[in-house]
N, C-alpha and C. Protein backbone atom coordinates (compact mmCIF):
# COMPACT_ATOMS: atom_id res chain seq x y z
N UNK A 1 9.64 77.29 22.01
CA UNK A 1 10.53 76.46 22.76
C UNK A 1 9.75 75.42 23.56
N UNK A 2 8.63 76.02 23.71
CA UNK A 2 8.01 74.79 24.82
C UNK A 2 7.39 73.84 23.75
N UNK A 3 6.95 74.04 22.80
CA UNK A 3 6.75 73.07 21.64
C UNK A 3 7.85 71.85 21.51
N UNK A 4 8.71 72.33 21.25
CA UNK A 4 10.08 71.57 20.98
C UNK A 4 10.55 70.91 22.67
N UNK A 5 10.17 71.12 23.74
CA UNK A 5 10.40 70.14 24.96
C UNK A 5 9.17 69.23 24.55
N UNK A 6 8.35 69.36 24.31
CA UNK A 6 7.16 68.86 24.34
C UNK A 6 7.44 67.57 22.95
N UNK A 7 7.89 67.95 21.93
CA UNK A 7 7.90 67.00 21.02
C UNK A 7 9.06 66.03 20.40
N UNK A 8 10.24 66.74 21.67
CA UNK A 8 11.36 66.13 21.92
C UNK A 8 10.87 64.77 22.31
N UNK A 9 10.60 64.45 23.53
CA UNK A 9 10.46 63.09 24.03
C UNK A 9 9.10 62.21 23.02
N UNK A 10 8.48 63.07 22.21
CA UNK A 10 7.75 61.67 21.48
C UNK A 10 8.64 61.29 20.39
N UNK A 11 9.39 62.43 19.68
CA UNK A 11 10.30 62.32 18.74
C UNK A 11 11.16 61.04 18.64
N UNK A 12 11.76 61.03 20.37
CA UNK A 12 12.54 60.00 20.84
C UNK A 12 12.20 58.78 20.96
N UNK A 13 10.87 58.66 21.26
CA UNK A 13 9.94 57.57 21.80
C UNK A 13 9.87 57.10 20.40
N UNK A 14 9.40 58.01 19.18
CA UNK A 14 8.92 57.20 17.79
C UNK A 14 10.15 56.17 17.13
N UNK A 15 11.42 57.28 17.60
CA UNK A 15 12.79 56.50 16.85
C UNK A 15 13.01 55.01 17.70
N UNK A 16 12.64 54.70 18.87
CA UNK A 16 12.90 53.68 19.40
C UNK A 16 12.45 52.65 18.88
N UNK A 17 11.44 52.60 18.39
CA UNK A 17 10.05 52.19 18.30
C UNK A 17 11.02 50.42 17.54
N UNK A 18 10.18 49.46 18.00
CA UNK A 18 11.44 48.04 17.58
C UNK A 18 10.70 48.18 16.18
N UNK A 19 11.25 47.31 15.14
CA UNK A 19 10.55 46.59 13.73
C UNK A 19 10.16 45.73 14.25
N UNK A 20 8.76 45.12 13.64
CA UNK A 20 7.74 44.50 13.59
C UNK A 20 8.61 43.20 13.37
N UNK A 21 8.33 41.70 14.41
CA UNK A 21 8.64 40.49 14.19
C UNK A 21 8.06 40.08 12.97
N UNK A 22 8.47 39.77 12.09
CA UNK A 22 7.99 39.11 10.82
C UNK A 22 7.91 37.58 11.06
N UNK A 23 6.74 36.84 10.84
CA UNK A 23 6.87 35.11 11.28
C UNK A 23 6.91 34.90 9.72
N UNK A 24 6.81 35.23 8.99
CA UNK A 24 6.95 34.84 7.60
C UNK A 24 8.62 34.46 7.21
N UNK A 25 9.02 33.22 7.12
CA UNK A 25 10.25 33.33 6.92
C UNK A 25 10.15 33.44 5.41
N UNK A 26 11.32 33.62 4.89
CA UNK A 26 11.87 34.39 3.55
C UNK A 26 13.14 33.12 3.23
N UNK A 27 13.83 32.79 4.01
CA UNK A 27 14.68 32.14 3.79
C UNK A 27 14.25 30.60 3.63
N UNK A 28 13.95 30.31 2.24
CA UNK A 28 13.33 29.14 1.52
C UNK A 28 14.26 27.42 2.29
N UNK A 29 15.47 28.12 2.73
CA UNK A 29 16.63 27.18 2.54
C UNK A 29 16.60 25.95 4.20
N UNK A 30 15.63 27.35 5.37
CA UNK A 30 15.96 26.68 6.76
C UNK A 30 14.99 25.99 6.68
N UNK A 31 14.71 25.31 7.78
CA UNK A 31 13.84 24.19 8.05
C UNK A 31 12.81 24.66 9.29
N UNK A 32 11.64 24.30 9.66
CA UNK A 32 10.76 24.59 10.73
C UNK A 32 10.90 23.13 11.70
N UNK A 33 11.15 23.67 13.17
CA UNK A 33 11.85 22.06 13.87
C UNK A 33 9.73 22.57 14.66
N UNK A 34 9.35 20.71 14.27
CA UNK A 34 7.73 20.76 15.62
C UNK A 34 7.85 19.42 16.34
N UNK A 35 7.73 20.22 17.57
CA UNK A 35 7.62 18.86 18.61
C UNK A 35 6.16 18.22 18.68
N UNK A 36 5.57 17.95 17.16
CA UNK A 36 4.52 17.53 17.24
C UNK A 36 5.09 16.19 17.11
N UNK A 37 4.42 15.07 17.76
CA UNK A 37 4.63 13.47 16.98
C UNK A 37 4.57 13.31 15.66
N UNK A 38 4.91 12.31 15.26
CA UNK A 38 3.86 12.31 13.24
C UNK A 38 3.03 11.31 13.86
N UNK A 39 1.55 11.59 13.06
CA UNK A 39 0.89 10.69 13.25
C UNK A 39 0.97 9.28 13.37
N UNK A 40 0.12 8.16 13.79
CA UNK A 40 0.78 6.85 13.67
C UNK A 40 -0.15 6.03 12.81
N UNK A 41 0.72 5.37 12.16
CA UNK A 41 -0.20 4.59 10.49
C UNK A 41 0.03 3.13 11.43
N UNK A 42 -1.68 2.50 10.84
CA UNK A 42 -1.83 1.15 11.64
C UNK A 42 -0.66 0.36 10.65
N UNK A 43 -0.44 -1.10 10.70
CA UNK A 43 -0.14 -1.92 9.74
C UNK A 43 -0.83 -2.14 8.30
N UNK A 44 -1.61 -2.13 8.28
CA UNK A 44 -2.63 -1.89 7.68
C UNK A 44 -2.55 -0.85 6.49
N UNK A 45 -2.63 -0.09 6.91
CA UNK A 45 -2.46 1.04 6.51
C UNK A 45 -1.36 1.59 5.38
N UNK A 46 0.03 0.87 6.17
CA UNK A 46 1.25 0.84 5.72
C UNK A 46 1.35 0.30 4.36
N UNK A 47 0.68 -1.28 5.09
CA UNK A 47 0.91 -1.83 3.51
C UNK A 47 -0.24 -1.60 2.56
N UNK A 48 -0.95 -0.91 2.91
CA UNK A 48 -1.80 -0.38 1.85
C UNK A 48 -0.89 0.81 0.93
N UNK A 49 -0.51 1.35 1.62
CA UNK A 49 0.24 2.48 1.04
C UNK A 49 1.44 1.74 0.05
N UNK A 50 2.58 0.95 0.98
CA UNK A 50 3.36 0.29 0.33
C UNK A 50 2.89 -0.18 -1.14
N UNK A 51 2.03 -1.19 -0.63
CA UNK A 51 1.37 -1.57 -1.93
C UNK A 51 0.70 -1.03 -3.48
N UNK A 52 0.27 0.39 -2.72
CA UNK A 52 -0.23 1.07 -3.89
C UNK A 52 0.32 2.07 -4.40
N UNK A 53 1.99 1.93 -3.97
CA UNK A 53 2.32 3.34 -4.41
C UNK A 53 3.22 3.52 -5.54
N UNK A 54 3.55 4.31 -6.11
CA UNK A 54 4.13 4.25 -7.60
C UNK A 54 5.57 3.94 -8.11
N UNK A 55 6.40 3.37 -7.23
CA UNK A 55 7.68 3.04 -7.34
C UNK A 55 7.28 1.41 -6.83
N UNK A 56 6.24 1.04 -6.06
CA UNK A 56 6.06 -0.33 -6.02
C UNK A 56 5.14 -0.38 -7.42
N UNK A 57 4.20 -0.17 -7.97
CA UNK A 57 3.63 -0.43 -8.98
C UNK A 57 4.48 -0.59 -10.23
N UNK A 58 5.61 0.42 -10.28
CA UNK A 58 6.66 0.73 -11.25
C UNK A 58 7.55 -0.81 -11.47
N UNK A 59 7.90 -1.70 -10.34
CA UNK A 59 8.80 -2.44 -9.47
C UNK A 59 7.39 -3.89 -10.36
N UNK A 60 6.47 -3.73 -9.92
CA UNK A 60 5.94 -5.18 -10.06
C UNK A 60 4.92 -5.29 -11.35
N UNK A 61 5.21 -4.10 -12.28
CA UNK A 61 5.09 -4.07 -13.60
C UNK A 61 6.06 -4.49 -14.73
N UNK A 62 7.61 -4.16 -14.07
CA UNK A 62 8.69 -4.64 -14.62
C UNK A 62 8.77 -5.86 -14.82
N UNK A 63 8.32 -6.30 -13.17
CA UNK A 63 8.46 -7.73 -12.76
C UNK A 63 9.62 -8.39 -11.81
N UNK A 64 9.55 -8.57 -10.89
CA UNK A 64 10.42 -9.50 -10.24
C UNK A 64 9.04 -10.61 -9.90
N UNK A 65 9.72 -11.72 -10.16
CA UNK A 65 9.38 -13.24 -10.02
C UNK A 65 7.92 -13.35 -10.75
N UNK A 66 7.44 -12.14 -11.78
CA UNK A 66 6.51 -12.02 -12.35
C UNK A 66 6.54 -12.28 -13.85
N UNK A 67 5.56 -13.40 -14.47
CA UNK A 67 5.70 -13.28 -15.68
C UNK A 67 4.02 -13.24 -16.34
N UNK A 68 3.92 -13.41 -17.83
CA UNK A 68 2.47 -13.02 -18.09
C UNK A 68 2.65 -13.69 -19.36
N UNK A 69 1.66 -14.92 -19.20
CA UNK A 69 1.27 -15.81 -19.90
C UNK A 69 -0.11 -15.50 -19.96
N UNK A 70 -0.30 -15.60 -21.69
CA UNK A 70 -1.67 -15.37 -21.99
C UNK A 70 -2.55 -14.79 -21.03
N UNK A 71 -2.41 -13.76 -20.65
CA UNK A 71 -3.40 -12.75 -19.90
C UNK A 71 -3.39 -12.76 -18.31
N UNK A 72 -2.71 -14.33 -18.24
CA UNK A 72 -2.42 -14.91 -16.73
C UNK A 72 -1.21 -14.36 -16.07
N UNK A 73 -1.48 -13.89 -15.08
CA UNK A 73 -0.45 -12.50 -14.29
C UNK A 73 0.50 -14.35 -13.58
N UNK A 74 1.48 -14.80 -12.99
CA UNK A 74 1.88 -15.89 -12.61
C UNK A 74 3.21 -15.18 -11.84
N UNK A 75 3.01 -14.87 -10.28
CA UNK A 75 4.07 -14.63 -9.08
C UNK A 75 4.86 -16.12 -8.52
N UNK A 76 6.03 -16.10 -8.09
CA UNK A 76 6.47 -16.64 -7.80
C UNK A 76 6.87 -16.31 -6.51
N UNK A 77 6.79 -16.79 -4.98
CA UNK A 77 7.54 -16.77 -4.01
C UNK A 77 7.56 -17.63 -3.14
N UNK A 78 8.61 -17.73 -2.31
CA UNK A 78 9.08 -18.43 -1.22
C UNK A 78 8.29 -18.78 0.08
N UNK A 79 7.59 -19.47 0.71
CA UNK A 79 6.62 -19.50 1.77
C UNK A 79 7.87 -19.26 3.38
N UNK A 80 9.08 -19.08 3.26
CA UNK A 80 9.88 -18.89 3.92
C UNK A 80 10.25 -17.67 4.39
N UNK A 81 9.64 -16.52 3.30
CA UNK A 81 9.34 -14.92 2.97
C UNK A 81 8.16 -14.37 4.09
N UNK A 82 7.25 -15.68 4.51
CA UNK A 82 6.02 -14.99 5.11
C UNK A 82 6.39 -14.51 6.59
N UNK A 83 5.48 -13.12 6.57
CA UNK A 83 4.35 -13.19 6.14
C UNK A 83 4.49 -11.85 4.92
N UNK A 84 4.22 -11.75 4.13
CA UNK A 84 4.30 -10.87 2.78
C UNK A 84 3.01 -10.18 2.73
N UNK A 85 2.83 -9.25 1.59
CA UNK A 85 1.77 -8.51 0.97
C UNK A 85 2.62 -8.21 -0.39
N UNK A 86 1.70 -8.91 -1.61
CA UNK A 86 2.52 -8.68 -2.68
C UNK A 86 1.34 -7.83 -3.63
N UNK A 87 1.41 -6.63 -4.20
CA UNK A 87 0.16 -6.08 -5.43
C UNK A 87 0.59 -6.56 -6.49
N UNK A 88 -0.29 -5.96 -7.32
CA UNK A 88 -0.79 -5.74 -8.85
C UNK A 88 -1.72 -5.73 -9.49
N UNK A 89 -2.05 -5.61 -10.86
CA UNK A 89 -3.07 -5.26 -11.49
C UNK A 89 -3.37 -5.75 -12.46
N UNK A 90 -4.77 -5.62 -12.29
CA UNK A 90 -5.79 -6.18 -13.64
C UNK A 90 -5.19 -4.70 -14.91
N UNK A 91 -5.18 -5.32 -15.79
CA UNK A 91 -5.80 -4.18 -16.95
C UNK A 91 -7.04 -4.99 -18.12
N UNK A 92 -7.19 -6.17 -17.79
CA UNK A 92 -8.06 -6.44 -18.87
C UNK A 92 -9.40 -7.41 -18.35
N UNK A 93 -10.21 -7.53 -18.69
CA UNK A 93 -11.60 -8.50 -17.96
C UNK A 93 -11.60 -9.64 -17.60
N UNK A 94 -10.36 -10.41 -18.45
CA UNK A 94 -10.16 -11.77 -18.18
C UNK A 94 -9.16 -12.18 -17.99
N UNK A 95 -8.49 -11.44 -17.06
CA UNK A 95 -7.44 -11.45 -15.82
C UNK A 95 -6.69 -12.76 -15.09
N UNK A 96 -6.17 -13.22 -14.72
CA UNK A 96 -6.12 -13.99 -13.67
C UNK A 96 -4.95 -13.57 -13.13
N UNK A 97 -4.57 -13.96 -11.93
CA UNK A 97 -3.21 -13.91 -10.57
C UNK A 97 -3.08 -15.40 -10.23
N UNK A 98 -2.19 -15.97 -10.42
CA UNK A 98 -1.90 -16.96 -10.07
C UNK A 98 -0.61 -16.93 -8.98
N UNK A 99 -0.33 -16.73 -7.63
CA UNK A 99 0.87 -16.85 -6.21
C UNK A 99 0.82 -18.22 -6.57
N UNK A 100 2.16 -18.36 -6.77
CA UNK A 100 2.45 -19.97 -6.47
C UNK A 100 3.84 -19.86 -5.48
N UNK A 101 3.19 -20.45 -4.64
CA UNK A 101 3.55 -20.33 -2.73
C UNK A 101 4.87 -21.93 -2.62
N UNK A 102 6.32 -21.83 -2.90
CA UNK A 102 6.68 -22.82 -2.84
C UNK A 102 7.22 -23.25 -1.30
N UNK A 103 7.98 -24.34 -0.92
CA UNK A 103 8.25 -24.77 0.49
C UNK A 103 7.09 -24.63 1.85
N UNK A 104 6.07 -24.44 1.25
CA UNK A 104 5.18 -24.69 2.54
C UNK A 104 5.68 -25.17 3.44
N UNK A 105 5.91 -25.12 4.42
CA UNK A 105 5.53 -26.21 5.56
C UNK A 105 4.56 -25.33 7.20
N UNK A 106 4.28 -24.56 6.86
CA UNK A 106 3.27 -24.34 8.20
C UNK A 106 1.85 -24.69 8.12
N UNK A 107 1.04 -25.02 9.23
CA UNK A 107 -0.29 -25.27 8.93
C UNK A 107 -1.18 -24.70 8.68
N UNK A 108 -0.92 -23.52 8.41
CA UNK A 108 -2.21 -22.95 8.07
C UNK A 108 -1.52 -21.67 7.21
N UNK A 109 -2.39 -21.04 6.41
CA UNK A 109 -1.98 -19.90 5.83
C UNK A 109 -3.32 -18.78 6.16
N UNK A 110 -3.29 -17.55 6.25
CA UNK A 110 -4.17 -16.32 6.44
C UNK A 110 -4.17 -15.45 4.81
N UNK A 111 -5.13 -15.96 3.99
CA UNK A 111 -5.00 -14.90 2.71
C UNK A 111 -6.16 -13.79 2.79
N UNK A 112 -5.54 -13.06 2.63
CA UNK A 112 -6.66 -11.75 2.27
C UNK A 112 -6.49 -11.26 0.96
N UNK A 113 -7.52 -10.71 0.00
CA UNK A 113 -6.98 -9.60 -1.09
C UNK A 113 -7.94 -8.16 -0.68
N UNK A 114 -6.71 -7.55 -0.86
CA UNK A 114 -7.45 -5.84 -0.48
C UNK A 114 -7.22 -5.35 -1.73
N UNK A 115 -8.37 -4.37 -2.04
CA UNK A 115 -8.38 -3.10 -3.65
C UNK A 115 -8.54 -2.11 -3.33
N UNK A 116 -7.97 -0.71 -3.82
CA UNK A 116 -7.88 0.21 -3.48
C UNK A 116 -9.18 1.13 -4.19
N UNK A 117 -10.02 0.74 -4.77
CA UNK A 117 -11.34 0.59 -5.50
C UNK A 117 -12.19 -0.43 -5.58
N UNK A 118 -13.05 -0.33 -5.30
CA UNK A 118 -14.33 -1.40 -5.34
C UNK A 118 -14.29 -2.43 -6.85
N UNK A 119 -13.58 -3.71 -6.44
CA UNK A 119 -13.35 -4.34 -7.47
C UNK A 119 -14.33 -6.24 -7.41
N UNK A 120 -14.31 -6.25 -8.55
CA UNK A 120 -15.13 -7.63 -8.39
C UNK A 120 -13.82 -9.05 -8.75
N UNK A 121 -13.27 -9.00 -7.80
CA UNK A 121 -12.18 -10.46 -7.79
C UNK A 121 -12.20 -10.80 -6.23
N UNK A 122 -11.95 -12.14 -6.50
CA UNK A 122 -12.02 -13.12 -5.19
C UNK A 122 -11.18 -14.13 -5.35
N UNK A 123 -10.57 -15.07 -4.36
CA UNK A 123 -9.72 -16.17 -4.55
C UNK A 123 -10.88 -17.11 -5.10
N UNK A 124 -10.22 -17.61 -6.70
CA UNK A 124 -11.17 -18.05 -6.63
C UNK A 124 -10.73 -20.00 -6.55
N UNK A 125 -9.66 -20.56 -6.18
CA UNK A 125 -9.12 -21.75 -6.63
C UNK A 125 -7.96 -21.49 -5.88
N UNK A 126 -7.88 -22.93 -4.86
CA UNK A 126 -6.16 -23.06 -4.08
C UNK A 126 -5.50 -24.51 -4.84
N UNK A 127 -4.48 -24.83 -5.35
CA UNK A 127 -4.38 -25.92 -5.78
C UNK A 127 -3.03 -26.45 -4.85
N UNK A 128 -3.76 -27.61 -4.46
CA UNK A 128 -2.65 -28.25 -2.96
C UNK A 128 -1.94 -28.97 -4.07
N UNK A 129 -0.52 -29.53 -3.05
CA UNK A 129 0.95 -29.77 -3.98
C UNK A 129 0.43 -31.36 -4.20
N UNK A 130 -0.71 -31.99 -4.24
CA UNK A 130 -1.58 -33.12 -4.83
C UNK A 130 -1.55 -33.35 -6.05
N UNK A 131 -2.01 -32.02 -6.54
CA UNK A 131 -2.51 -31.83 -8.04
C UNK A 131 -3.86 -31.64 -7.68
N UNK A 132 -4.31 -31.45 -6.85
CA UNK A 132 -5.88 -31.36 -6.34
C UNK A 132 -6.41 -29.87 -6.72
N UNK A 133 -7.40 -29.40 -6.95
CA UNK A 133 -7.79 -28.05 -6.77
C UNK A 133 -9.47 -27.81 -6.03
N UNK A 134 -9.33 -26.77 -4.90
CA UNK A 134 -10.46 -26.40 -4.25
C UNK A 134 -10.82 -24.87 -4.50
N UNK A 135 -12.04 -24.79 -4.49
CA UNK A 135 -12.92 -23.04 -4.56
C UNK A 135 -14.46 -23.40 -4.31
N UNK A 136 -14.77 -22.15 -5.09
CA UNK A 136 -14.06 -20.96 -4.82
C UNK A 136 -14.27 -20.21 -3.47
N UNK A 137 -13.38 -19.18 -3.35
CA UNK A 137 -13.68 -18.92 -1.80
C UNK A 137 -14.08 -17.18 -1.96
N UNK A 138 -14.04 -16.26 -0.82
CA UNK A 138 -14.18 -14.84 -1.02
C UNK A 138 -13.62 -14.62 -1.35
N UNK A 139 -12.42 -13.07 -0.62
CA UNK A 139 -11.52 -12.13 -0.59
C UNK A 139 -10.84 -12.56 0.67
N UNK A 140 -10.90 -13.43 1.22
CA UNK A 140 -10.41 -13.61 2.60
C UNK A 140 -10.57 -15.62 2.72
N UNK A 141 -9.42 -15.77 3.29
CA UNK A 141 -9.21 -17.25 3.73
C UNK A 141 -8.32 -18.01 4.71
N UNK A 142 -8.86 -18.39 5.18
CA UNK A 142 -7.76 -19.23 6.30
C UNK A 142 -7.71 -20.71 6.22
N UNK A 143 -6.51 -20.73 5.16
CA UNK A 143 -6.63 -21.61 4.68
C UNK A 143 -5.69 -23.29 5.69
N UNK A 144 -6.13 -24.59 5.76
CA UNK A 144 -5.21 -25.20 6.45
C UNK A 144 -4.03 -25.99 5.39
N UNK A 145 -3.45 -26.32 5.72
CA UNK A 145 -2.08 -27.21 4.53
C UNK A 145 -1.58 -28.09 5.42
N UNK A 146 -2.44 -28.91 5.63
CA UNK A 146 -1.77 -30.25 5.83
C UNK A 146 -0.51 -30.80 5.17
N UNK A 147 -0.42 -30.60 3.67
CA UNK A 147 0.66 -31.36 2.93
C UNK A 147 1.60 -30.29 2.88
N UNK A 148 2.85 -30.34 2.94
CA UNK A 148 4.08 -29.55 2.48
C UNK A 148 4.46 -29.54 0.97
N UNK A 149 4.77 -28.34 0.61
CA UNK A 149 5.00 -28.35 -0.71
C UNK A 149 4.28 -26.73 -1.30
N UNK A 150 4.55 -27.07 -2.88
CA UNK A 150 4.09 -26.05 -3.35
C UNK A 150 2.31 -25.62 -3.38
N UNK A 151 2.17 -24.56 -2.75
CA UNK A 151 0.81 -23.77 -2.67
C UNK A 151 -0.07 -22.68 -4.20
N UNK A 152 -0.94 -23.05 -4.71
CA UNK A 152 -1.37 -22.11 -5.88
C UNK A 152 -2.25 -21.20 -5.28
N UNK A 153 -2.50 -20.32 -5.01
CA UNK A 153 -3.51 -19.30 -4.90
C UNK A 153 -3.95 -18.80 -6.21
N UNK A 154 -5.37 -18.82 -6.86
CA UNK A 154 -5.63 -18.13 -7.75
C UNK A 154 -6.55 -17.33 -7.24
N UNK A 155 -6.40 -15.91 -7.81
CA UNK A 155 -7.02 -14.94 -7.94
C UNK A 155 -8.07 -14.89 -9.73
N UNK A 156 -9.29 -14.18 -9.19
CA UNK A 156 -10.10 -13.79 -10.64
C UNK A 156 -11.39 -13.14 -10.63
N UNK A 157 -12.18 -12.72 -11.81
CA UNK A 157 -13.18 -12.20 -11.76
C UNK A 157 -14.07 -13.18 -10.67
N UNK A 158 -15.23 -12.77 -9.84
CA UNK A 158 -16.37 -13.82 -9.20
C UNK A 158 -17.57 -13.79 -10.91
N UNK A 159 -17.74 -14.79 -10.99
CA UNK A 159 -19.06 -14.75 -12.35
C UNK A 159 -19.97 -14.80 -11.41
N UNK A 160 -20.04 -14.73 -9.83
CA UNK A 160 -21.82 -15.04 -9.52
C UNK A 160 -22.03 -13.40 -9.14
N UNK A 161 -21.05 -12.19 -9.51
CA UNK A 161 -21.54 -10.94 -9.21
C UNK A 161 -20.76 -10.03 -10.73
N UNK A 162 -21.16 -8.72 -9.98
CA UNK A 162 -21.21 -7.64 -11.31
C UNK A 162 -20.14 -7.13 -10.90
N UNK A 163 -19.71 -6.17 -11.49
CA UNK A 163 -18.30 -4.87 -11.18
C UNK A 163 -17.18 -5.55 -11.93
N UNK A 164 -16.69 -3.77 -11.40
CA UNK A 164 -15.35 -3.93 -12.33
C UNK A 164 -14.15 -4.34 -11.85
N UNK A 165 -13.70 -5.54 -13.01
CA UNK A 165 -12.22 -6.46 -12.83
C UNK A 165 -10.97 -5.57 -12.46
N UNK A 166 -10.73 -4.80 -13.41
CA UNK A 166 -10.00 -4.03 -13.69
C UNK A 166 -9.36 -2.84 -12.76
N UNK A 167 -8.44 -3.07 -12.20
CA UNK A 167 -7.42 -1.97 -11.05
C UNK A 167 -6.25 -2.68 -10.28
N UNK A 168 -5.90 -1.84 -9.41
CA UNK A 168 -5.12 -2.48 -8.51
C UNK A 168 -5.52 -3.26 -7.64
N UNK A 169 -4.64 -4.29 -6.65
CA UNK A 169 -5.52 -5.03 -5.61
C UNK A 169 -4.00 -5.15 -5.27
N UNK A 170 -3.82 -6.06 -3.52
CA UNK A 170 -2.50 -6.80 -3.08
C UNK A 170 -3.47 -7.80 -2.15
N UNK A 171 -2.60 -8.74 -2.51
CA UNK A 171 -2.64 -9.97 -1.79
C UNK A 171 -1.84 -10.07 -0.43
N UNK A 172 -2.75 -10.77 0.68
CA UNK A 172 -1.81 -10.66 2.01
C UNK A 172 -1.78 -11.86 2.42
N UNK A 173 -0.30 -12.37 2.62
CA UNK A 173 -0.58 -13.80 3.15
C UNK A 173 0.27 -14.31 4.22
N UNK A 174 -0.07 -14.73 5.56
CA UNK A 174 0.71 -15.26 6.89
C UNK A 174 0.57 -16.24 7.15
C-alpha cells in the first residue's frame, strides 16, 4: 500500500505531462506572417533584373518595335518615353543594335550599356537627325543634341579589343 501512495502522485504527474510544441508546420496550405522588411534593391539593380529576366527576354525576342534586318537588331522608340532601359541580345559575331530615338528635343541624353556577362560591345556610332554620324565612343555617354529630331544610337562589337559579342546586354538612356 505504501508503494501505491508513493506511485500514485508520479502516475498523475506523468499523465499531465503537455505534448511537445511541434514548430514544424504540416499544414502546406497556411502562410508564415515576418515582420522582417524585404530587403531594398537599388535602381540599378531593378532594372538589371527587369532587364534580364525571362518574360522580358521572351517579350523583346518576339519583338515590340523590334525588327531584324540582315543580322541588324533595329528598336524603335519615342524620346518622350525617357528615361527607359531597353535589353537584348547578340546571338551571332556580327551583331549590330541600332535605338533609333525619335522626337528628341532635350539637350542632352545619358547612354549607358550594361551586360550581364563580360561582353565586348560599345556604342559604337550616334547618327544626329543631319545625316551626320559620330564614334566611336565606350559603354557609357553623355551625349549633347543640339538639333531636335530623330537620334541613332548604334551598338557593336569594339575591333580595337578581344571577347565575346555574344549575350545579353540593356541599354539605358535619360
Amino acid at each position: 500500500m505504501k508503494k501505491l501512495i508513493f506511485l500514485l502522485p508520479l502516475l498523475l504527474m506523468a499523465c499531465k505531462k503537455d505534448a511537445p510544441i511541434n514548430n514544424n508546420v504540416e499544414n502546406k496550405d497556411s502562410v508564415a506572417v515576418s515582420n522582417t522588411p524585404p530587403a531594398e534593391v537599388s535602381a540599378d539593380e531593378k532594372d538589371s533584373i527587369i532587364a534580364h529576366s525571362k518574360a522580358v527576354e521572351k517579350v523583346l525576342d518576339e519583338g515590340i518595335n523590334r525588327d531584324v534586318i540582315e543580322g541588324e537588331i533595329v528598336r524603335t522608340a519615342d524620346a518622350s518615353m525617357l528615361p527607359f532601359t531597353i535589353g537584348d541580345q547578340f546571338t551571332n559575331d556580327g551583331q549590330k543594335f541600332t535605338l533609333k530615338l525619335k522626337n528628341v528635343s532635350k539637350s542632352n541624353l545619358n547612354i549607358s550599356v550594361k551586360t550581364k556577362a563580360p561582353m565586348n560591345i560599345r556604342i559604337n556610332q550616334i547618327k544626329y537627325p543631319d545625316g551626320s554620324f559620330d564614334g566611336p565612343y565606350g559603354q557609357t555617354l553623355n551625349l549633347k543634341t543640339p538639333q531636335k529630331g530623330e537620334y541613332w544610337i548604334i551598338l557593336g562589337k569594339n575591333l580595337m579589343a578581344d571577347g565575346n559579342v555574344k549575350g545579353h546586354f540593356s541599354i539605358k538612356v535619360n
